[in-house]
C-alpha atoms as a PDB file:
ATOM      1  CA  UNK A   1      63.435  -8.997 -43.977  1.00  0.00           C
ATOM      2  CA  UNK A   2      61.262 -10.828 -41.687  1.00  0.00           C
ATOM      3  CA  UNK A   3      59.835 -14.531 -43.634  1.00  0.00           C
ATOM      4  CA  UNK A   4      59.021 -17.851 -42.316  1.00  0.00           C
ATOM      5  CA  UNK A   5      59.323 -21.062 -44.166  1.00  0.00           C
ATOM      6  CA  UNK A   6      57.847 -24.651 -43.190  1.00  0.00           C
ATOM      7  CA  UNK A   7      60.801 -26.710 -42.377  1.00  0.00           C
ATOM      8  CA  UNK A   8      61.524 -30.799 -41.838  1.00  0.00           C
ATOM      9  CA  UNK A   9      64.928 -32.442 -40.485  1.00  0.00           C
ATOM     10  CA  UNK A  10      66.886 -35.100 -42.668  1.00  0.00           C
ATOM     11  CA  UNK A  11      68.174 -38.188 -40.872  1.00  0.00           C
ATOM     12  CA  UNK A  12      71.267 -36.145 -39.588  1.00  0.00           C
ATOM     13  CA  UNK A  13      71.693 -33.361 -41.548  1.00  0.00           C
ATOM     14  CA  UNK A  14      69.996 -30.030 -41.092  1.00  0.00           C
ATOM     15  CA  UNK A  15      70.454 -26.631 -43.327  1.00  0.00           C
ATOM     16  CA  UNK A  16      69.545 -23.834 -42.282  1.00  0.00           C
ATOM     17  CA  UNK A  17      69.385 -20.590 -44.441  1.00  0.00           C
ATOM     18  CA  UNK A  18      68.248 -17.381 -42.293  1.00  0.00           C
ATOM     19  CA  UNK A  19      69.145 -13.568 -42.595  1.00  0.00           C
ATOM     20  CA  UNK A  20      70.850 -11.336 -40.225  1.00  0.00           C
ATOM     21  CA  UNK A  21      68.229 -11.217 -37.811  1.00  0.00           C
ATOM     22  CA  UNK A  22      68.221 -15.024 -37.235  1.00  0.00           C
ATOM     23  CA  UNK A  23      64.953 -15.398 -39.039  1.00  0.00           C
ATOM     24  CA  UNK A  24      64.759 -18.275 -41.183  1.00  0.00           C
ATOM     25  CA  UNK A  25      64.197 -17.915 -45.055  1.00  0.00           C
ATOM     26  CA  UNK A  26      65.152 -22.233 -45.751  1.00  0.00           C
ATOM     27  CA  UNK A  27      65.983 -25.319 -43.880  1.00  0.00           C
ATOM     28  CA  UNK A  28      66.406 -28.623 -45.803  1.00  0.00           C
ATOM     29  CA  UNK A  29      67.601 -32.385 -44.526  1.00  0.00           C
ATOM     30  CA  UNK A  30      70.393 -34.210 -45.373  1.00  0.00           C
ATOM     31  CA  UNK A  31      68.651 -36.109 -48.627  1.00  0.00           C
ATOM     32  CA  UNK A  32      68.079 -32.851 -50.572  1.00  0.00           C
ATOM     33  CA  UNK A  33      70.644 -30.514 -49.598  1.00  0.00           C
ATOM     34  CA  UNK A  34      74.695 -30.750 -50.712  1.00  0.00           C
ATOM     35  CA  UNK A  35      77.612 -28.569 -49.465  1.00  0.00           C
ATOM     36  CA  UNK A  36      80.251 -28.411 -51.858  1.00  0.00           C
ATOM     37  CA  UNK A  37      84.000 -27.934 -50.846  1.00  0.00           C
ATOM     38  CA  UNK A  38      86.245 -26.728 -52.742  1.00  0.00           C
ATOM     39  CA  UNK A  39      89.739 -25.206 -53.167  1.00  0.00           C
ATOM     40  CA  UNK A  40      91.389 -23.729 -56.543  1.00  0.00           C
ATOM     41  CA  UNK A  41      95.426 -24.951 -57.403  1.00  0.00           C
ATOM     42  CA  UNK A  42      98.295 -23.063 -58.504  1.00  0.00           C
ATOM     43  CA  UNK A  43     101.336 -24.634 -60.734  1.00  0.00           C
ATOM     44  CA  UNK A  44     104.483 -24.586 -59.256  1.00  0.00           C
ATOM     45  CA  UNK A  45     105.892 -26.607 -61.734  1.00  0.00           C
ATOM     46  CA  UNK A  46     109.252 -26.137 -63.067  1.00  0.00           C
ATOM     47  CA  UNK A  47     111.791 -28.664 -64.517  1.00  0.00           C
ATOM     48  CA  UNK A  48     114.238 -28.749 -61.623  1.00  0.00           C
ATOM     49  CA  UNK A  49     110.901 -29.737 -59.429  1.00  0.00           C
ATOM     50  CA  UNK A  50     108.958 -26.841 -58.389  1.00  0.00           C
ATOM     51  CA  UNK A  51     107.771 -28.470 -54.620  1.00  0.00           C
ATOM     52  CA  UNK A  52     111.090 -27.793 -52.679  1.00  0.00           C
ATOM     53  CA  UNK A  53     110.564 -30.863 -50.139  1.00  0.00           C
ATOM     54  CA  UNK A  54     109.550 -33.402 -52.534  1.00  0.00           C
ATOM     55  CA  UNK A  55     111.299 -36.283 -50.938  1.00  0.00           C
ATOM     56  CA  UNK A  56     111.672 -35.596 -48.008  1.00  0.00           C
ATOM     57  CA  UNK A  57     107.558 -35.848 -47.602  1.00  0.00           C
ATOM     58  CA  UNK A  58     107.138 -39.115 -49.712  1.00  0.00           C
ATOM     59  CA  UNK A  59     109.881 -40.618 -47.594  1.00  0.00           C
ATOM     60  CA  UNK A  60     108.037 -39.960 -44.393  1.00  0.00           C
ATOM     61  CA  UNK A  61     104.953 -42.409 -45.968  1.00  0.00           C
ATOM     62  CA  UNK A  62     107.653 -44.581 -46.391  1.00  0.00           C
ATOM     63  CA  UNK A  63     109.235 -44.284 -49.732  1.00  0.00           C
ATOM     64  CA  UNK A  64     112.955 -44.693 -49.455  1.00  0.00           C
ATOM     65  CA  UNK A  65     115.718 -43.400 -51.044  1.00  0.00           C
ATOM     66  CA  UNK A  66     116.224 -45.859 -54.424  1.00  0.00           C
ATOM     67  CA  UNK A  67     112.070 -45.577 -54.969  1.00  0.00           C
ATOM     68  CA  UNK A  68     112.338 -41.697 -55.482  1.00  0.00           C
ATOM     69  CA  UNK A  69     112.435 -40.814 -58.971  1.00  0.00           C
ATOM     70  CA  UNK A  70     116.313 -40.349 -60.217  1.00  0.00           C
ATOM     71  CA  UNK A  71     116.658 -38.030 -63.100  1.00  0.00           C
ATOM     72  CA  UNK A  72     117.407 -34.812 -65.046  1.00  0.00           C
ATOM     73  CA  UNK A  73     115.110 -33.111 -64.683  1.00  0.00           C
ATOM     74  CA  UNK A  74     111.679 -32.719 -63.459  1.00  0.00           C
ATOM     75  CA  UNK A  75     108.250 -34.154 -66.380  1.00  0.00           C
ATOM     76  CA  UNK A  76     105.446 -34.065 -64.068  1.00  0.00           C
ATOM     77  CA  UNK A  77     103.078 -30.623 -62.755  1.00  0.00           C
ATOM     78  CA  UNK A  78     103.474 -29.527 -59.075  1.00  0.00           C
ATOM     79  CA  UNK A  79     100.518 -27.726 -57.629  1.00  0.00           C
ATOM     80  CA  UNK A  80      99.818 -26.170 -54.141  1.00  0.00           C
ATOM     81  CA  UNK A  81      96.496 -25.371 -52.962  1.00  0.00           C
ATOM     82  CA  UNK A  82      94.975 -21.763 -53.822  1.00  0.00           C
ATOM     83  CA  UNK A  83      92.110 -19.668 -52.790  1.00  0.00           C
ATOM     84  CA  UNK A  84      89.160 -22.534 -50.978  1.00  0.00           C
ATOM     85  CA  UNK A  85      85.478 -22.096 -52.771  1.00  0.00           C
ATOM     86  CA  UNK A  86      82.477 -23.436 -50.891  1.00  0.00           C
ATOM     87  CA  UNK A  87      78.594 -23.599 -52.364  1.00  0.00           C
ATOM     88  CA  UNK A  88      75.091 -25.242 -51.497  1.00  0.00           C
ATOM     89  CA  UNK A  89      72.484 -26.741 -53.200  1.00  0.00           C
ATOM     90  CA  UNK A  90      68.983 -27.192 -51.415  1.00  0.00           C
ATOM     91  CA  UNK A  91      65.783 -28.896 -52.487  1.00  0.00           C
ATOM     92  CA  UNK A  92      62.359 -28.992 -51.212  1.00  0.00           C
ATOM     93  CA  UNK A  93      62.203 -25.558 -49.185  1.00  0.00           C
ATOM     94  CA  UNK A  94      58.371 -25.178 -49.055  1.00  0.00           C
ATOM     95  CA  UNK A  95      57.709 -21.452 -48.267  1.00  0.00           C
ATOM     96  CA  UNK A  96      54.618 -21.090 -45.420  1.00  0.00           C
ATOM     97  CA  UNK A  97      53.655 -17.293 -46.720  1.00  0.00           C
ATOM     98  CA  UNK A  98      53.729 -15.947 -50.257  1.00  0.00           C
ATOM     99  CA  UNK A  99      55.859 -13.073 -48.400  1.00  0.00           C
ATOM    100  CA  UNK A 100      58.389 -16.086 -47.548  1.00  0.00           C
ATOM    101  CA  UNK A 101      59.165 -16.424 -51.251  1.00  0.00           C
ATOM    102  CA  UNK A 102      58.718 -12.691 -52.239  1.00  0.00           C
ATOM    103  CA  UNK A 103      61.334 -11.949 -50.221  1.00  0.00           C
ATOM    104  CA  UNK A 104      63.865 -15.097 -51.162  1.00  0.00           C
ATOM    105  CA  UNK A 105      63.360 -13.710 -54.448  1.00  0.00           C
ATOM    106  CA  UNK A 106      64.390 -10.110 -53.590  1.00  0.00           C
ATOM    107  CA  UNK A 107      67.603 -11.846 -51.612  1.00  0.00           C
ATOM    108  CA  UNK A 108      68.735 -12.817 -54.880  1.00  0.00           C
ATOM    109  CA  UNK A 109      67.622 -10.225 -57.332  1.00  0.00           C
ATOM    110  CA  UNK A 110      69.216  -7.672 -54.910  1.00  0.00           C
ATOM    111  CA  UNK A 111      72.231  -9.860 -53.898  1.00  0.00           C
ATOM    112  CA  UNK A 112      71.260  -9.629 -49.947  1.00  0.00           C
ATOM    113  CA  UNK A 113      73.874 -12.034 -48.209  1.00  0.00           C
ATOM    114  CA  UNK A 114      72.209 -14.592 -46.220  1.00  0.00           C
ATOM    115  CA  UNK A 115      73.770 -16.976 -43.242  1.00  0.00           C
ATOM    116  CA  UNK A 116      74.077 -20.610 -44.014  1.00  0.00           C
ATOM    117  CA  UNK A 117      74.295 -23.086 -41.794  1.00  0.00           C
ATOM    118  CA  UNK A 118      75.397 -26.951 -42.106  1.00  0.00           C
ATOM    119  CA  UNK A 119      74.152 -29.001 -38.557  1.00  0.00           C
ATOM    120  CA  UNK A 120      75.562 -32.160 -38.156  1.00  0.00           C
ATOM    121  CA  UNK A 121      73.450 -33.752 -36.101  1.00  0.00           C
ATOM    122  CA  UNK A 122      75.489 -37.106 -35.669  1.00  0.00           C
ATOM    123  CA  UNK A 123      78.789 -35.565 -34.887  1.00  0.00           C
ATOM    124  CA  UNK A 124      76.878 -32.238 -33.309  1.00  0.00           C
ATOM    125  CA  UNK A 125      78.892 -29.921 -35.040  1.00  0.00           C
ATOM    126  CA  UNK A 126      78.056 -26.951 -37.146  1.00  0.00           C
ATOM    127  CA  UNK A 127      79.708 -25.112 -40.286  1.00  0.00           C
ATOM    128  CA  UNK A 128      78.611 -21.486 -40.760  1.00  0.00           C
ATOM    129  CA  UNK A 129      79.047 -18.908 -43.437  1.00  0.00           C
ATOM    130  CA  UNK A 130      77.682 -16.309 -45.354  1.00  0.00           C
ATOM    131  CA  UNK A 131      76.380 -16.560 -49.136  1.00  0.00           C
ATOM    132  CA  UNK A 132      74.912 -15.024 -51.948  1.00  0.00           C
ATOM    133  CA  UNK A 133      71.921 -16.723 -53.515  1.00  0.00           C
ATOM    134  CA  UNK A 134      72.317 -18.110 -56.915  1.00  0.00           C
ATOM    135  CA  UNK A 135      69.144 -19.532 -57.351  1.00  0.00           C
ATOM    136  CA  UNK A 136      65.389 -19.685 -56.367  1.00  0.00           C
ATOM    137  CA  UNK A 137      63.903 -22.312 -58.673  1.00  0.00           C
ATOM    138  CA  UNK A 138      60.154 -23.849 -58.069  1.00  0.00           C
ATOM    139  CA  UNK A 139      60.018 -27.380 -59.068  1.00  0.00           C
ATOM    140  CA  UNK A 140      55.974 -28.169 -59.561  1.00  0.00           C
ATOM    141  CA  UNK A 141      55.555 -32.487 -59.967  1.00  0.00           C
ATOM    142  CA  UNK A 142      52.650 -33.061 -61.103  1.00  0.00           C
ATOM    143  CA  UNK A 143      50.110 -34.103 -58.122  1.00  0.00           C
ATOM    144  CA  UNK A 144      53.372 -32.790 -55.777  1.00  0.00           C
ATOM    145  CA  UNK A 145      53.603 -29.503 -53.368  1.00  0.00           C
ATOM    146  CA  UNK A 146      55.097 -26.835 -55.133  1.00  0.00           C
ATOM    147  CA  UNK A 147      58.342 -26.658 -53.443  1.00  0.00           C
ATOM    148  CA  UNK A 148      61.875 -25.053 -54.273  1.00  0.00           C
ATOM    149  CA  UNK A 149      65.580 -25.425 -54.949  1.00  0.00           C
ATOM    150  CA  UNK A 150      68.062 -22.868 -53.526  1.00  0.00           C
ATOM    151  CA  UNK A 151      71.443 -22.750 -54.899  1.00  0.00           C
ATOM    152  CA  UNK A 152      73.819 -20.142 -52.648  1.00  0.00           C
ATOM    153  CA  UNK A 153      77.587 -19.156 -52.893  1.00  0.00           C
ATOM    154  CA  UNK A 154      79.364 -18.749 -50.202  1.00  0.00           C
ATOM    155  CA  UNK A 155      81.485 -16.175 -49.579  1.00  0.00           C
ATOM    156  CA  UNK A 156      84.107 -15.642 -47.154  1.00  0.00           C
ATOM    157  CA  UNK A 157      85.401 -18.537 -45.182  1.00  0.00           C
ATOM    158  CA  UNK A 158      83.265 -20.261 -42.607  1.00  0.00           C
ATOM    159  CA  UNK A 159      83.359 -21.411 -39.534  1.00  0.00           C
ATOM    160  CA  UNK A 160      82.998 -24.885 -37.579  1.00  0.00           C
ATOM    161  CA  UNK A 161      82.041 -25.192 -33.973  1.00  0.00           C
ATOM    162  CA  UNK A 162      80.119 -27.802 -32.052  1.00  0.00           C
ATOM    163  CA  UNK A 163      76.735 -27.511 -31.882  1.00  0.00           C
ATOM    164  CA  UNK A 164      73.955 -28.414 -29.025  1.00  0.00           C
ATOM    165  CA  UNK A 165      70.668 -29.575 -30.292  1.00  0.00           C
ATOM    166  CA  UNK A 166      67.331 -28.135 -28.740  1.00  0.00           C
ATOM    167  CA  UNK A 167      65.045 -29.818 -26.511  1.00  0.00           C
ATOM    168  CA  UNK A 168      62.172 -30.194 -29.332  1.00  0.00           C
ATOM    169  CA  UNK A 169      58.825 -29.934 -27.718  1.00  0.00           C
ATOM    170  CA  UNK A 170      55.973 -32.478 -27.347  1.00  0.00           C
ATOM    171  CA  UNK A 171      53.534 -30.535 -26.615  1.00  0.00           C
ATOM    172  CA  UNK A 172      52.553 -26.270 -26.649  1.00  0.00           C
ATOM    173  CA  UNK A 173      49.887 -24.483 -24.931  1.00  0.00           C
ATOM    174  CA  UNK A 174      48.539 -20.740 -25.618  1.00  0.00           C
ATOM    175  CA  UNK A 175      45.355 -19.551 -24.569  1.00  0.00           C
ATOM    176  CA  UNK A 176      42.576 -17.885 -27.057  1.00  0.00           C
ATOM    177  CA  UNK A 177      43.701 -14.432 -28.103  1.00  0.00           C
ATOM    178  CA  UNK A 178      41.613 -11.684 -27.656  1.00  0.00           C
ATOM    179  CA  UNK A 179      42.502  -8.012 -29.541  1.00  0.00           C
ATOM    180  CA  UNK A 180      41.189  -5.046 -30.498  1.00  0.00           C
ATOM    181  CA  UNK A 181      41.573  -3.224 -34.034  1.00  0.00           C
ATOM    182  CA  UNK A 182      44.718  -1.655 -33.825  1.00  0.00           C
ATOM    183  CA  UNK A 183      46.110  -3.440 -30.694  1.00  0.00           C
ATOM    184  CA  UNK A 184      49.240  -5.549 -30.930  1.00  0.00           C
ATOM    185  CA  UNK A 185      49.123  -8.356 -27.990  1.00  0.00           C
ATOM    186  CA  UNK A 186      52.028 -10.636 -27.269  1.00  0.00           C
ATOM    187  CA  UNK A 187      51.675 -14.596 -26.778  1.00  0.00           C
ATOM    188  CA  UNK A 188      52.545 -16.104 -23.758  1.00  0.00           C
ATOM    189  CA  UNK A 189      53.624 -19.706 -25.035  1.00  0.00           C
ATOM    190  CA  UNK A 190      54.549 -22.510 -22.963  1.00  0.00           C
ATOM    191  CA  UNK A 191      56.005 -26.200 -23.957  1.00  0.00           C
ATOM    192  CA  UNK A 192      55.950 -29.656 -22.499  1.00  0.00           C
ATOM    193  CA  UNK A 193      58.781 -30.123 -21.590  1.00  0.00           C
ATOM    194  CA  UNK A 194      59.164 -26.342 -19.650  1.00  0.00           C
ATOM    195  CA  UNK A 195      62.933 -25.835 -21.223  1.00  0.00           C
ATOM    196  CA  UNK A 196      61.934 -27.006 -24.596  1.00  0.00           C
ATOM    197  CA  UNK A 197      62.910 -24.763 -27.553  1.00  0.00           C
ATOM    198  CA  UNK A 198      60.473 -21.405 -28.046  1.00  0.00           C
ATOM    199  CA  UNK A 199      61.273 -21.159 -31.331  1.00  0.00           C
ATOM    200  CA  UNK A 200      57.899 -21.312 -33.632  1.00  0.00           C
ATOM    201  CA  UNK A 201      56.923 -21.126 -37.129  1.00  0.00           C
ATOM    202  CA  UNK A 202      53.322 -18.598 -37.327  1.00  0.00           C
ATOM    203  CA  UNK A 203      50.552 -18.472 -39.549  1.00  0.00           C
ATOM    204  CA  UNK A 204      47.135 -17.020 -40.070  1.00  0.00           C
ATOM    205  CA  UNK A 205      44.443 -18.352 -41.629  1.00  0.00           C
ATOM    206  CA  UNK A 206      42.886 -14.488 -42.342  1.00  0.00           C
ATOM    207  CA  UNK A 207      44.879 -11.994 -42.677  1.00  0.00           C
ATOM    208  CA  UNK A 208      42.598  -9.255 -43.405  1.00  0.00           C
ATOM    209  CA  UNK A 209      41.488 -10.010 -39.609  1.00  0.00           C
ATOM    210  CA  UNK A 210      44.676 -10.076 -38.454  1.00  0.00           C
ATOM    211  CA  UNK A 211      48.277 -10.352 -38.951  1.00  0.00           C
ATOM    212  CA  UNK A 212      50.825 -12.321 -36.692  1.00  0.00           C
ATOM    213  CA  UNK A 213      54.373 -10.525 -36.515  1.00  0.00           C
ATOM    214  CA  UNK A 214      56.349 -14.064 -37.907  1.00  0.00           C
ATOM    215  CA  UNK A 215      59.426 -13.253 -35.877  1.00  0.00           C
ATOM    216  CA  UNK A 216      57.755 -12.818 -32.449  1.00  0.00           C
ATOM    217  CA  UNK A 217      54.588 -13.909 -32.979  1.00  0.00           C
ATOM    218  CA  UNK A 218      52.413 -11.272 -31.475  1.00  0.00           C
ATOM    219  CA  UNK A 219      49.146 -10.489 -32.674  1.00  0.00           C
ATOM    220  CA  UNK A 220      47.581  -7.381 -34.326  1.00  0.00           C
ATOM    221  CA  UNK A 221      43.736  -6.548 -34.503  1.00  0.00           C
ATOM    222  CA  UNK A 222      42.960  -5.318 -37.935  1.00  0.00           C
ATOM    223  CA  UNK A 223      38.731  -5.715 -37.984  1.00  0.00           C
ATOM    224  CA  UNK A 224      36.094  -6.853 -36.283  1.00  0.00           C
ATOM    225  CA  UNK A 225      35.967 -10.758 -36.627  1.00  0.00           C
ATOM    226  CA  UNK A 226      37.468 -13.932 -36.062  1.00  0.00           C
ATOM    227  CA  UNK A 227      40.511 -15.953 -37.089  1.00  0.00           C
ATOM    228  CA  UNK A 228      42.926 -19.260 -36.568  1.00  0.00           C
ATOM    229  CA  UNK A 229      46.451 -18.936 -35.678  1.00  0.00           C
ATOM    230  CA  UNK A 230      48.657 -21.912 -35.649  1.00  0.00           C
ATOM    231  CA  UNK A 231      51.670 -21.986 -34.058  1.00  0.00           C
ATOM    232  CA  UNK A 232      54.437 -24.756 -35.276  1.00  0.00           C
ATOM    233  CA  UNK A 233      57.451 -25.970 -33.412  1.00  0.00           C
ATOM    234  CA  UNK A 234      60.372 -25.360 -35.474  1.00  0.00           C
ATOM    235  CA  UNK A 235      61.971 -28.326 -34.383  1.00  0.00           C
ATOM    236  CA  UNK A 236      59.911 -30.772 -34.618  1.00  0.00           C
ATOM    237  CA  UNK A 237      56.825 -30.110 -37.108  1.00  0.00           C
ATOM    238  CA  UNK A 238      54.603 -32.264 -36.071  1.00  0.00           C
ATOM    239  CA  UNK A 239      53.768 -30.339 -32.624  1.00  0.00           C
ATOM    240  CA  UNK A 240      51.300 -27.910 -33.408  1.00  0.00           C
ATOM    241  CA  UNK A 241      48.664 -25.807 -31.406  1.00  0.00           C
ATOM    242  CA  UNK A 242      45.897 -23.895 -33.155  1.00  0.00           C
ATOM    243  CA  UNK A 243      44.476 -20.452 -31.391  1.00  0.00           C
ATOM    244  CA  UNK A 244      41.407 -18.781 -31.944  1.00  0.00           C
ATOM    245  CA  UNK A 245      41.800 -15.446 -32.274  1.00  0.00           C
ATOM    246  CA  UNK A 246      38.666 -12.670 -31.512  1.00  0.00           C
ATOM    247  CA  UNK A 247      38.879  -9.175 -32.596  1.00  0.00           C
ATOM    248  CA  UNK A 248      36.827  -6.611 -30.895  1.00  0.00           C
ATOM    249  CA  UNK A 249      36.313  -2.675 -31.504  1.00  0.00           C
ATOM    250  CA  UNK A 250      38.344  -0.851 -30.326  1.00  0.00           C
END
């Protein structure tokens, strides 16, 4: 399941939803996405006091001996924590191809399980898990882009580690592409600065010209003709080179 989405960062948030091949199918910011965090309880309650070390834990916070409660037996529930539950909500996911959202759709109809991730980008950490998704909902504002909500379930436990950010770039360079019907041709992309991220978001204006492989980004002829590619930093949007692209016979 190979799909692209167009992506933006939040102030210091960043959520990133992408399969098992690292593509990305989402990625919100931190003013329209929500993790929630969870955790069922189980009662232990009985009347003789069903949490064992009661006092001796309130008296380490302080609570001394004529403060604890002194009586028969025991009125109040006693809980301990049960199995955790974590979920997230994410707004404004704008897919780049109509492929993008065919195939979010078929994630959830067919109950793929997808990779979430939660980037702090204050603290530079990062919380990662697997989930099912919920919930692909279009939200259409009148005189607005058509974008989406994604509701996904996680499953499992998750992880936390710190994270490194990637150099964004300023600045990308490919030369015009030249390919014949039925040749594939690989780009040969290079940033400003030179160890900036390579990561890219691809698009096409024709695709009955030719089609761009949206995980690598090479290039396949199709017909005779010519077409636009534009190539998109993934982390930072607003760095973008346009390619012409010439198809010859083969």
């Amino acid at each position: 399941m190979d799909i692209i989405v167009s992506s933006y960062i939040g102030d210091k948030v960043l959520v990133r939803v992408f399969n098992k091949d690292g593509v990305p199918l989402a990625i919100g910011g931190q003013k329209t996405a929500s993790w929630g965090d969870t955790a069922d309880t189980i009662d232990v309650s009985t009347k003789t006091g069903g949490i064992l070390n009661y006092n001796e834990l309130m008296m380490s916070v302080g609570v001394t001996a004529d403060q604890l409660p002194n009586k028969e037996y025991n009125n109040f529930k006693e809980y301990i924590q049960g199995q955790n539950d974590w979920k997230i909500d994410v707004d404004g996911a704008v897919p780049s191809t109509n492929e993008a959202y065919d195939d979010l759709r078929r994630a959830k109809k067919n109950g793929e399980p997808v990779f979430v991730s939660q980037i702090d980008l204050g603290r530079n950490e990062e919380r990662l898990g697997i989930a099912i998704v919920v919930d692909v909902s279009n939200e259409a504002s009148k005189g607005d882009t058509v974008s989406f909500k994604l509701s996904l379930q996680g499953t499992g436990e998750y992880i936390e580690r710190p994270y490194t950010a990637p150099v964004a770039p300023t600045a990308i360079t490919q030369t015009p592409i030249a390919v014949k019907v039925g040749e594939t041709k690989e780009l040969s992309i290079t940033t400003t600065p030179a160890d900036a991220s390579k990561e890219f978001i691809y698009a096409i204006d024709d695709d009955t010209i030719a089609t761009v492989n949206y995980s690598s980004g090479a290039v396949t002829g199709l017909k005779v003709g010519t077409a636009k590619l534009n190539i998109i930093s993934k982390y930072n949007a607003a760095v973008t080179k346009e390619v012409a692209v010439a198809v010859t016979s083969a």
